[in-house]
C-alpha atoms as a PDB file:
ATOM      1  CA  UNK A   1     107.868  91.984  90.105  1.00  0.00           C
ATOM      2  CA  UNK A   2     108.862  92.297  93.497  1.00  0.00           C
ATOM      3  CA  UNK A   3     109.394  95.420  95.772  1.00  0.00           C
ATOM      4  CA  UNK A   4     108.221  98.256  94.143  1.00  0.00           C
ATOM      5  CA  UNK A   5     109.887 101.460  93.898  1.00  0.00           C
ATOM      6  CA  UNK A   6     107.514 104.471  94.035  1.00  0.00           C
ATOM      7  CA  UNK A   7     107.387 108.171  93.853  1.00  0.00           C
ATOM      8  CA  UNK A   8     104.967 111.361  94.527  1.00  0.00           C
ATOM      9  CA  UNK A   9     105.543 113.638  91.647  1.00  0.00           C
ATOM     10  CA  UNK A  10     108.294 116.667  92.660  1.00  0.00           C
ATOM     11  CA  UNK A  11     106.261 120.239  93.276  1.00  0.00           C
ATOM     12  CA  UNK A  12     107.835 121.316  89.534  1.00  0.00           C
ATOM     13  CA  UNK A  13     106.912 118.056  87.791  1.00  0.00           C
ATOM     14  CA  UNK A  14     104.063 117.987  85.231  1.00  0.00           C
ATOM     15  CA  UNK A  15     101.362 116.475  85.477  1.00  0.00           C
ATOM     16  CA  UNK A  16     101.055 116.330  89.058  1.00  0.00           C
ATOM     17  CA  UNK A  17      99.475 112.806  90.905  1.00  0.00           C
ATOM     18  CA  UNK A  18      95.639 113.506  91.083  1.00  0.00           C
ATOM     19  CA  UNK A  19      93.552 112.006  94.406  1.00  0.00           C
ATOM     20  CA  UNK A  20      90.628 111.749  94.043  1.00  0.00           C
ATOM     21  CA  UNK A  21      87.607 110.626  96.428  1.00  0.00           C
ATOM     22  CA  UNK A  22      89.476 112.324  99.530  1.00  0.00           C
ATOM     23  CA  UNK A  23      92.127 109.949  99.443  1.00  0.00           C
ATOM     24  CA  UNK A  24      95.496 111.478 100.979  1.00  0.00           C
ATOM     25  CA  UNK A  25      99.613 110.528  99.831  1.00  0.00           C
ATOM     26  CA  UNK A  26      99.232 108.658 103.463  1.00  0.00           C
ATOM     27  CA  UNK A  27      96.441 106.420 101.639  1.00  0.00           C
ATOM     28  CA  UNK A  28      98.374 105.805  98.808  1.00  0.00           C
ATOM     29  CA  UNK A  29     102.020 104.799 100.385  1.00  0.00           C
ATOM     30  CA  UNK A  30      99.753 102.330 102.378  1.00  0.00           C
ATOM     31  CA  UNK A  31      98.518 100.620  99.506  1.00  0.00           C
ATOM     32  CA  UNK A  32     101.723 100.794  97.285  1.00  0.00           C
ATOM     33  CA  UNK A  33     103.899  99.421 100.451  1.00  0.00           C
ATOM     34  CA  UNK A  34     101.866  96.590 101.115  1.00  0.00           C
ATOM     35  CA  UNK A  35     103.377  93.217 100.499  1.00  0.00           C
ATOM     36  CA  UNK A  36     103.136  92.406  97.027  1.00  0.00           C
ATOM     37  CA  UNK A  37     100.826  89.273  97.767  1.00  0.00           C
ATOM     38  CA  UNK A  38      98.141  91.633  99.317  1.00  0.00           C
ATOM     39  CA  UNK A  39      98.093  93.611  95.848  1.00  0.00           C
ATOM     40  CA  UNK A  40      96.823  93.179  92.143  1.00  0.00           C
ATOM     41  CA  UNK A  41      98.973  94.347  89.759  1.00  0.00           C
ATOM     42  CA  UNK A  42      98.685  95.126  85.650  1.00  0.00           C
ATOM     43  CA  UNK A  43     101.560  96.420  84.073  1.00  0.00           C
ATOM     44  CA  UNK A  44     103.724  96.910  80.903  1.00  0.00           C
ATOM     45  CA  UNK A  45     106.432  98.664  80.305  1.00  0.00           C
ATOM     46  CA  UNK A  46     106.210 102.104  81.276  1.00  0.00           C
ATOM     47  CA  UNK A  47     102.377 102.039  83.332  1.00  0.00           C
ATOM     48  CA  UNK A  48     101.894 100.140  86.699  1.00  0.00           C
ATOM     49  CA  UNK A  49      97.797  99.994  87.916  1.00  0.00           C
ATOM     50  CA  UNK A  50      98.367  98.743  92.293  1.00  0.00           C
ATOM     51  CA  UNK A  51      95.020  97.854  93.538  1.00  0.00           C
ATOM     52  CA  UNK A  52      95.415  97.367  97.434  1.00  0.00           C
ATOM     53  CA  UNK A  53      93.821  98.102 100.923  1.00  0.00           C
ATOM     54  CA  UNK A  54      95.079 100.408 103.455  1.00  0.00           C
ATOM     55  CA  UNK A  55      95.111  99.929 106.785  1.00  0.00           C
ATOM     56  CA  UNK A  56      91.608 101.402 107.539  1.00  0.00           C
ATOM     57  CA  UNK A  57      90.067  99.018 105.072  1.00  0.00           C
ATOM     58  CA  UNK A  58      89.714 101.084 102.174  1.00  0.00           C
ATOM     59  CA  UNK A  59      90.518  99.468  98.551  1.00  0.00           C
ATOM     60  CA  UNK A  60      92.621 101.823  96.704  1.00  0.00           C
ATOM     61  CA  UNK A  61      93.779 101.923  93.039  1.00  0.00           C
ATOM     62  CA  UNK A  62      96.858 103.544  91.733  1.00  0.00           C
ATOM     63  CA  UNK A  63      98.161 104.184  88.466  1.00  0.00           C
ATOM     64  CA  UNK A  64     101.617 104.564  88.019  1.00  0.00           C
ATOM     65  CA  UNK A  65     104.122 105.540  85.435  1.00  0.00           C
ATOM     66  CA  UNK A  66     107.498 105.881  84.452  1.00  0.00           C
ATOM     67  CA  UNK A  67     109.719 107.148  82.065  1.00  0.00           C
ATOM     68  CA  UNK A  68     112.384 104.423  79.545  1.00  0.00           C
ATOM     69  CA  UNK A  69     115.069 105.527  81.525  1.00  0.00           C
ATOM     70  CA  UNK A  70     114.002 105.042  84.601  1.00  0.00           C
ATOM     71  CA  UNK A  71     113.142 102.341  87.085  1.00  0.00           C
ATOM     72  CA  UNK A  72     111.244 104.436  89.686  1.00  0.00           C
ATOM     73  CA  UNK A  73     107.550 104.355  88.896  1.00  0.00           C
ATOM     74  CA  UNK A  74     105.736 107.781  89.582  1.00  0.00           C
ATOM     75  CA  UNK A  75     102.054 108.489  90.975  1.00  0.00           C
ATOM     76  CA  UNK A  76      99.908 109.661  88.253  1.00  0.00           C
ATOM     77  CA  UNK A  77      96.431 109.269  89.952  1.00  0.00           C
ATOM     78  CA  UNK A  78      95.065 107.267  92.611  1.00  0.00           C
ATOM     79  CA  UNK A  79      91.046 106.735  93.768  1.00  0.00           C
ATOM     80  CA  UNK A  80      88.787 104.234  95.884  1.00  0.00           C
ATOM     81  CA  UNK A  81      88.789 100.863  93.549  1.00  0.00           C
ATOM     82  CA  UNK A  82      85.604 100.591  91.958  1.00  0.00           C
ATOM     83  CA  UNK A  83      83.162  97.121  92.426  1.00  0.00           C
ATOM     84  CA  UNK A  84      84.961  95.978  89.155  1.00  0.00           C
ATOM     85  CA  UNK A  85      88.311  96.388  90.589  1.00  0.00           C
ATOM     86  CA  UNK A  86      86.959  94.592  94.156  1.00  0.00           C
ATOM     87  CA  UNK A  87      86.215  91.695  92.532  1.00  0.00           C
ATOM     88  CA  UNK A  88      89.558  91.233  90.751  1.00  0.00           C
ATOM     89  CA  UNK A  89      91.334  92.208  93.978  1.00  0.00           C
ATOM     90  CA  UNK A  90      89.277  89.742  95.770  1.00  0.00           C
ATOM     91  CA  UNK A  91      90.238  86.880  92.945  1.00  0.00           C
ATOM     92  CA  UNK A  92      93.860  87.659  92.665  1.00  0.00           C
ATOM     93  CA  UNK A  93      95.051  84.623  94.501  1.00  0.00           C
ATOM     94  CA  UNK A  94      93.333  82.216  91.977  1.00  0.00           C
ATOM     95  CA  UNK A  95      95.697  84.553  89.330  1.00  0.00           C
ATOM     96  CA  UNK A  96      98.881  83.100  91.421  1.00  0.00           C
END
């Protein structure tokens, strides 16, 4: 993959992204804008999961998605990474 191309959800677009644990749309372009070698990613075809840091230190997870026609993914929820997802962040160079 390489630079990803992201959306928020328009105001009359269903479902609308859910944040949870207080996290804000600043939170989540942070972590979906880092460079590419700062994040783990899992995809296929039409969903994206972007775990990544923002810049006050706080490990994010995002789950994308996108439609067959398109090639703009689309914020369908986002929430502090779990331990589980840490650890994989934290081993995703050995992954490269």
């Amino acid at each position: 993959m390489s630079e990803l191309q992201w959306r928020m959800p328009q105001p009359d677009e269903s479902p609308q992204a859910t944040l949870r644990d207080g996290l804000t749309v600043a939170d989540v372009a942070e972590a979906l804008d880092r460079d590419e070698r700062l994040q783990l990613r899992a995809h296929s075809d039409l969903l994206l999961l972007v775990v990544a840091e923002t810049d006050a230190l706080v490990l994010v997870r995002v789950l994308l998605v996108r439609n067959d026609d398109s090639f703009v993914w689309r914020v369908h929820n986002a929430r502090v990474a779990s331990a589980a997802d840490g650890e994989q962040w934290t081993q995703r160079g050995d992954q490269r």
